[in-house]
C-alpha atoms as a PDB file:
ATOM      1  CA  UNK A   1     -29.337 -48.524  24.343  1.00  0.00           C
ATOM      2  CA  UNK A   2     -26.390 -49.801  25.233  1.00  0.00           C
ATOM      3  CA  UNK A   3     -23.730 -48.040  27.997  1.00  0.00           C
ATOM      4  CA  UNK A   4     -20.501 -48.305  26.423  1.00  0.00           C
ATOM      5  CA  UNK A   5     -19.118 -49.323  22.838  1.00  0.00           C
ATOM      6  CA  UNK A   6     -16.543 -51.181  22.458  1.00  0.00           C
ATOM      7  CA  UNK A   7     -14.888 -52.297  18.521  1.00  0.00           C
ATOM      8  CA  UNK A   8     -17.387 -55.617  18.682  1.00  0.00           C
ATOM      9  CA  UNK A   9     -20.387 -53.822  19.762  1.00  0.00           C
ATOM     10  CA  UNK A  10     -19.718 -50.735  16.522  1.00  0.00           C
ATOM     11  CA  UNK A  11     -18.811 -53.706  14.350  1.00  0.00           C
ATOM     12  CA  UNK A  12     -22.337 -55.590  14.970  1.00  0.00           C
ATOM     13  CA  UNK A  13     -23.886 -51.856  14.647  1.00  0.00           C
ATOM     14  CA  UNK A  14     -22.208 -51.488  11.167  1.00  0.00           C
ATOM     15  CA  UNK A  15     -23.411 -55.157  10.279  1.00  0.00           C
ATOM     16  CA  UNK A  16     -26.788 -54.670  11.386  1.00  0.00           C
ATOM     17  CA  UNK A  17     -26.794 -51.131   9.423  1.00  0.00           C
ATOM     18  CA  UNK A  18     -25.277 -53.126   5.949  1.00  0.00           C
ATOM     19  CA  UNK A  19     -28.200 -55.719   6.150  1.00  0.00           C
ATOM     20  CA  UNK A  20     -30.528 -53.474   6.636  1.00  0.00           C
ATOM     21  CA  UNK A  21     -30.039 -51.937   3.589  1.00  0.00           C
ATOM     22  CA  UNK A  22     -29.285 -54.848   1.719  1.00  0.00           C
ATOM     23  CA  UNK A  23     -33.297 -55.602   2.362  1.00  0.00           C
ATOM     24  CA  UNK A  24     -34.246 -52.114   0.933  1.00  0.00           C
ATOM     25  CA  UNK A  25     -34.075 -49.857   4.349  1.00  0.00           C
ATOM     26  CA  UNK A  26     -32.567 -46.746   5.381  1.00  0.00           C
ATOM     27  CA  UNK A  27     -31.099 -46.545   8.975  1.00  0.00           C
ATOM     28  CA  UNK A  28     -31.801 -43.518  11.122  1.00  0.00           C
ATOM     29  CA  UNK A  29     -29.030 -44.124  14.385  1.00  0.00           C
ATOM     30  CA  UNK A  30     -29.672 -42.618  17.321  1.00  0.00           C
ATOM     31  CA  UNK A  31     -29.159 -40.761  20.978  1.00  0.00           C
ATOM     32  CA  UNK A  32     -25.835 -41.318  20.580  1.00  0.00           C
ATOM     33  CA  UNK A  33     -24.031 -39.703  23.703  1.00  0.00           C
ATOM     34  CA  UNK A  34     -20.951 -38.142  24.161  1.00  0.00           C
ATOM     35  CA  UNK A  35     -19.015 -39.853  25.543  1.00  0.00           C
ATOM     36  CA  UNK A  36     -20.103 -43.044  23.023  1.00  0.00           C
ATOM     37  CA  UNK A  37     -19.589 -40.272  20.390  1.00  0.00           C
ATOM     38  CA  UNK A  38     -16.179 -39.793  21.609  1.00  0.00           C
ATOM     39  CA  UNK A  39     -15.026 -43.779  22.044  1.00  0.00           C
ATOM     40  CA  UNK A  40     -16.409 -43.941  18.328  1.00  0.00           C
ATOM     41  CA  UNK A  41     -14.295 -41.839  17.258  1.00  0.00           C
ATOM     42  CA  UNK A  42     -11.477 -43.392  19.187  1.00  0.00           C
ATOM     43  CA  UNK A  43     -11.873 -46.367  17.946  1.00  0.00           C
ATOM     44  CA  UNK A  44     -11.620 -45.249  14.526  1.00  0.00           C
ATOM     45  CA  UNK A  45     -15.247 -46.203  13.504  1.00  0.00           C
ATOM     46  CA  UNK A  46     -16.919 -44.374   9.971  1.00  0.00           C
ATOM     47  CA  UNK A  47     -20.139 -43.933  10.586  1.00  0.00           C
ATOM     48  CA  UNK A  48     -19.960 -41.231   8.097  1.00  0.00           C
ATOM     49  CA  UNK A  49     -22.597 -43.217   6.072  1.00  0.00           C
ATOM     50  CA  UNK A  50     -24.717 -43.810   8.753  1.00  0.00           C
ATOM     51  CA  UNK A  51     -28.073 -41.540   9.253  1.00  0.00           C
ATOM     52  CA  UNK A  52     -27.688 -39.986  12.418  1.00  0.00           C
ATOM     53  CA  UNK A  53     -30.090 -38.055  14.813  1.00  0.00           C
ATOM     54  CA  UNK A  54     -29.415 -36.819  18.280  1.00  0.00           C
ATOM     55  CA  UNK A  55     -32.946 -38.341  19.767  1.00  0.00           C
ATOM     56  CA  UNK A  56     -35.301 -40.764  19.061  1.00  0.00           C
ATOM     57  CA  UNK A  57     -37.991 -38.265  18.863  1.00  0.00           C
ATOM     58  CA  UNK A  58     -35.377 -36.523  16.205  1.00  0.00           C
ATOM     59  CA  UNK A  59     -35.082 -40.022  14.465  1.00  0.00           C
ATOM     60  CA  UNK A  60     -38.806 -40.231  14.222  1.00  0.00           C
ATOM     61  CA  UNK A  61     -39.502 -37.287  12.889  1.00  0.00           C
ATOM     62  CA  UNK A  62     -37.290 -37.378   9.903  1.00  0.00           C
ATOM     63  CA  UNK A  63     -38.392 -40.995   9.254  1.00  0.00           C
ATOM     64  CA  UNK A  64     -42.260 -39.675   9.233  1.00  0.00           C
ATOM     65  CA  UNK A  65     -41.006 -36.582   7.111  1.00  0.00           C
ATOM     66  CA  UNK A  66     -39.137 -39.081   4.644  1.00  0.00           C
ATOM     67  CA  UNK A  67     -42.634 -40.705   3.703  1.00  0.00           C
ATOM     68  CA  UNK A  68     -44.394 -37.279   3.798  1.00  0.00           C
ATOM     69  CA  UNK A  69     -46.218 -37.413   7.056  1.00  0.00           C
ATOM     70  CA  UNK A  70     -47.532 -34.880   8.715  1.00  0.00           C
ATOM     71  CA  UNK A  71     -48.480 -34.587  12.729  1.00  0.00           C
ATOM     72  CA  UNK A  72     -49.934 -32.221  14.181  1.00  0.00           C
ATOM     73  CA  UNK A  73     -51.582 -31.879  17.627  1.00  0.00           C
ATOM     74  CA  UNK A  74     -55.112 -33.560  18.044  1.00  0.00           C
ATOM     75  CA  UNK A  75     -58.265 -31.319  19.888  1.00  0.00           C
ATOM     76  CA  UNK A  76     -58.869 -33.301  23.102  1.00  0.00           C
ATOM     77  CA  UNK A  77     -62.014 -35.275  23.529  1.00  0.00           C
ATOM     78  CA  UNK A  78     -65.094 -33.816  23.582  1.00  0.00           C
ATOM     79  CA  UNK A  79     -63.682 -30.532  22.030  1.00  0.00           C
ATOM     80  CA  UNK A  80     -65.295 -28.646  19.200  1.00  0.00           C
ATOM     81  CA  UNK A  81     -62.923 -28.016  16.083  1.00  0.00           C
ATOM     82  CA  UNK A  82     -65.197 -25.376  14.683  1.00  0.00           C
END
């Protein structure tokens, strides 16, 4: 969430990704735009290692996949399922 990147911003990402895993986690990154995408690359940054996604709702769906949940839509209130 965060409107541009600058070299000290994609440094404390990369830091905050490297801990993260040092404590036994996996890192999903994302809604990443563009132009973020693009200064990224500018700036040289690997994220090659990272785990991204292009939404959140992307994100959270491969992190509920990962532990091998499933969602589906719920019947509304007051609805019969049979």
């Amino acid at each position: 969430g965060v409107p541009t990147v600058d070299s000290l911003v994609a440094q404390h990402l990369m830091k905050t990704v490297a801990a993260a895993r040092l404590m036994g986690a996996e890192c999903v990154v994302s809604g990443i735009r563009p132009a973020i995408a693009q200064t990224i690359v500018h700036l040289g940054i690997d994220l090659g290692t990272v785990l991204t996604r292009s939404s959140l709702a992307d994100a959270l769906a491969y992190a509920l996949q990962q532990q091998g949940i499933v969602v589906a839509a719920r019947a509304p209130v007051g609805t019969s399922l049979s």
